[in-house]
Protein backbone atom coordinates (compact mmCIF):
# COMPACT_ATOMS: atom_id res chain seq x y z
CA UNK A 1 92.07 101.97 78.20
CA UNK A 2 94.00 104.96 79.60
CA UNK A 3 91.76 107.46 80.44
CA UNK A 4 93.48 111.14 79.64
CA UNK A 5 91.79 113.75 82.04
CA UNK A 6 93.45 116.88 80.20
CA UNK A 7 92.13 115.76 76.65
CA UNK A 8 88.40 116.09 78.32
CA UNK A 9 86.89 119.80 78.40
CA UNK A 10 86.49 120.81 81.79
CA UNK A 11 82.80 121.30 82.62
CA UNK A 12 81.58 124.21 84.76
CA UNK A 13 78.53 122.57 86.78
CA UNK A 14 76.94 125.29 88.58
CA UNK A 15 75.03 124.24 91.76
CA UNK A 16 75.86 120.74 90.97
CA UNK A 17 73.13 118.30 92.36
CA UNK A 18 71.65 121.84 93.89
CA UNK A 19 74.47 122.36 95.69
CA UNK A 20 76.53 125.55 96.69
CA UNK A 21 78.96 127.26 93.80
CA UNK A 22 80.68 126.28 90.80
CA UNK A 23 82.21 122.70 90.69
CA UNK A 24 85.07 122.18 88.25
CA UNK A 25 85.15 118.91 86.77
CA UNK A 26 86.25 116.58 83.77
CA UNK A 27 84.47 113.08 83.41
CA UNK A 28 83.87 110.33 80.97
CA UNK A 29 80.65 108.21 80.87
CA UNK A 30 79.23 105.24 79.28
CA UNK A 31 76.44 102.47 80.17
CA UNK A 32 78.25 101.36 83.01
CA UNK A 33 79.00 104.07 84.91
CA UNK A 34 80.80 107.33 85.64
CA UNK A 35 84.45 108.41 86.08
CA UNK A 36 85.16 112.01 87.73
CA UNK A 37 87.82 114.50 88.46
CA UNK A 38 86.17 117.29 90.14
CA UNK A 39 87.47 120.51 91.51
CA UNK A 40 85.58 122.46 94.83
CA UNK A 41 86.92 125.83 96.06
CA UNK A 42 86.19 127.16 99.43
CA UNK A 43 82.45 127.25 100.12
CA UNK A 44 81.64 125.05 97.51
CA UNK A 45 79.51 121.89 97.50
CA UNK A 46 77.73 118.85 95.55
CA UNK A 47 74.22 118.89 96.77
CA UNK A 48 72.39 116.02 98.59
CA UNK A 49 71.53 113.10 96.10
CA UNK A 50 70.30 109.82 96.20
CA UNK A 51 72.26 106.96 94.21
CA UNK A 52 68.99 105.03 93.33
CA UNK A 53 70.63 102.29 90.29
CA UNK A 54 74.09 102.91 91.33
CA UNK A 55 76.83 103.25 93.99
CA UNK A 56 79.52 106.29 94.35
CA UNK A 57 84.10 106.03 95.33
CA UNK A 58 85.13 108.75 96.11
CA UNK A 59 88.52 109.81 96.49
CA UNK A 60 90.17 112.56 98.30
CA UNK A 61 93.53 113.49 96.36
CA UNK A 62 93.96 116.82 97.89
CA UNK A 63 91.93 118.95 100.76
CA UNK A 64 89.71 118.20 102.91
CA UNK A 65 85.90 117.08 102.18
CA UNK A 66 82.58 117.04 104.77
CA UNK A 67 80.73 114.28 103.29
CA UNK A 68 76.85 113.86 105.13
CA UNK A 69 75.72 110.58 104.11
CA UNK A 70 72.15 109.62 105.46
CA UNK A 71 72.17 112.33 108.05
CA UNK A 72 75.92 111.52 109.16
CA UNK A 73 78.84 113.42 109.23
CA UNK A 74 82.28 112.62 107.99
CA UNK A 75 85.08 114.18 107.75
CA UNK A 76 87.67 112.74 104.49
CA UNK A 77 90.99 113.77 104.28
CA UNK A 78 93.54 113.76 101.08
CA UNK A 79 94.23 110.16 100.90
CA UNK A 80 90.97 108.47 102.29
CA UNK A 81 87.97 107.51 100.74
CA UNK A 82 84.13 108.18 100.62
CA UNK A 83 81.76 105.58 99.90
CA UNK A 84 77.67 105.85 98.64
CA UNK A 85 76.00 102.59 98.47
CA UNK A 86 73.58 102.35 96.45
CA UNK A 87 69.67 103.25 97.71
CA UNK A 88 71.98 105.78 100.12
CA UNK A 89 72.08 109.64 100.02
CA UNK A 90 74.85 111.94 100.16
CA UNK A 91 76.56 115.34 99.96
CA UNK A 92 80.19 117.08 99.58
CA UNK A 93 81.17 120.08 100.57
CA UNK A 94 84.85 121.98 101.15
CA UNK A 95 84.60 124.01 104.07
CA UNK A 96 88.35 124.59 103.87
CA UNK A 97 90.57 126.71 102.45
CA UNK A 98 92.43 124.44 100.18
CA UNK A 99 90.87 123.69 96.95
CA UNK A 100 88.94 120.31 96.87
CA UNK A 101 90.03 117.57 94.18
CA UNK A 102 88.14 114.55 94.29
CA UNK A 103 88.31 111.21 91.78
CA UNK A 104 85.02 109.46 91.71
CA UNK A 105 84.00 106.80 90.33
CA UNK A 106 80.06 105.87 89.81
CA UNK A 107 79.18 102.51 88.83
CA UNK A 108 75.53 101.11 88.01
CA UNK A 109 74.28 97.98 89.37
């Protein structure tokens, strides 16, 4: 099944996950899991969560994202990926200037 991005409303999540700012995003859900397009401006961020039943792709299609992950550091760039194993923790932020777009993808286990 082709999954059609613009046909989905865009959601406004303000201080997603208790982060930092207004996330833009457009997703589609079932029993199974979670796929995301989601949109970070400068200063914005996805808060520090823990994926307790299921593990988190994500990929950077344009900008640049600080992902902490269990108290590390990484920097992602348009192109690579971020991964959150399950039982793990993590965050996302855009401390850049360029908009953030990320496609995630969360799966349950």
């Amino acid at each position: 099944m082709k999954i059609k991005f613009e046909e989905l409303k865009e959601q406004l999540l303000r201080e997603f996950k208790g982060g930092k700012g207004i996330v833009k995003g457009r997703m589609v859900s079932d029993d199974l899991g979670k796929i995301m397009r989601l949109e970070l401006a400068k200063g914005t961020s996805i808060g520090m969560h823990t994926h307790t039943t299921n593990s988190e792709m994500v990929y950077v299609i344009q900008g640049t994202a600080t992902c902490t992950m269990n108290d590390e550091v990484e920097i992602v760039h348009a192109g690579e990926c971020h991964y959150c194993p399950k039982e793990s923790s993590h965050s996302i932020a855009n401390n850049d200037a360029e908009n953030l777009l990320l496609f995630c993808v969360v799966s349950h286990q």
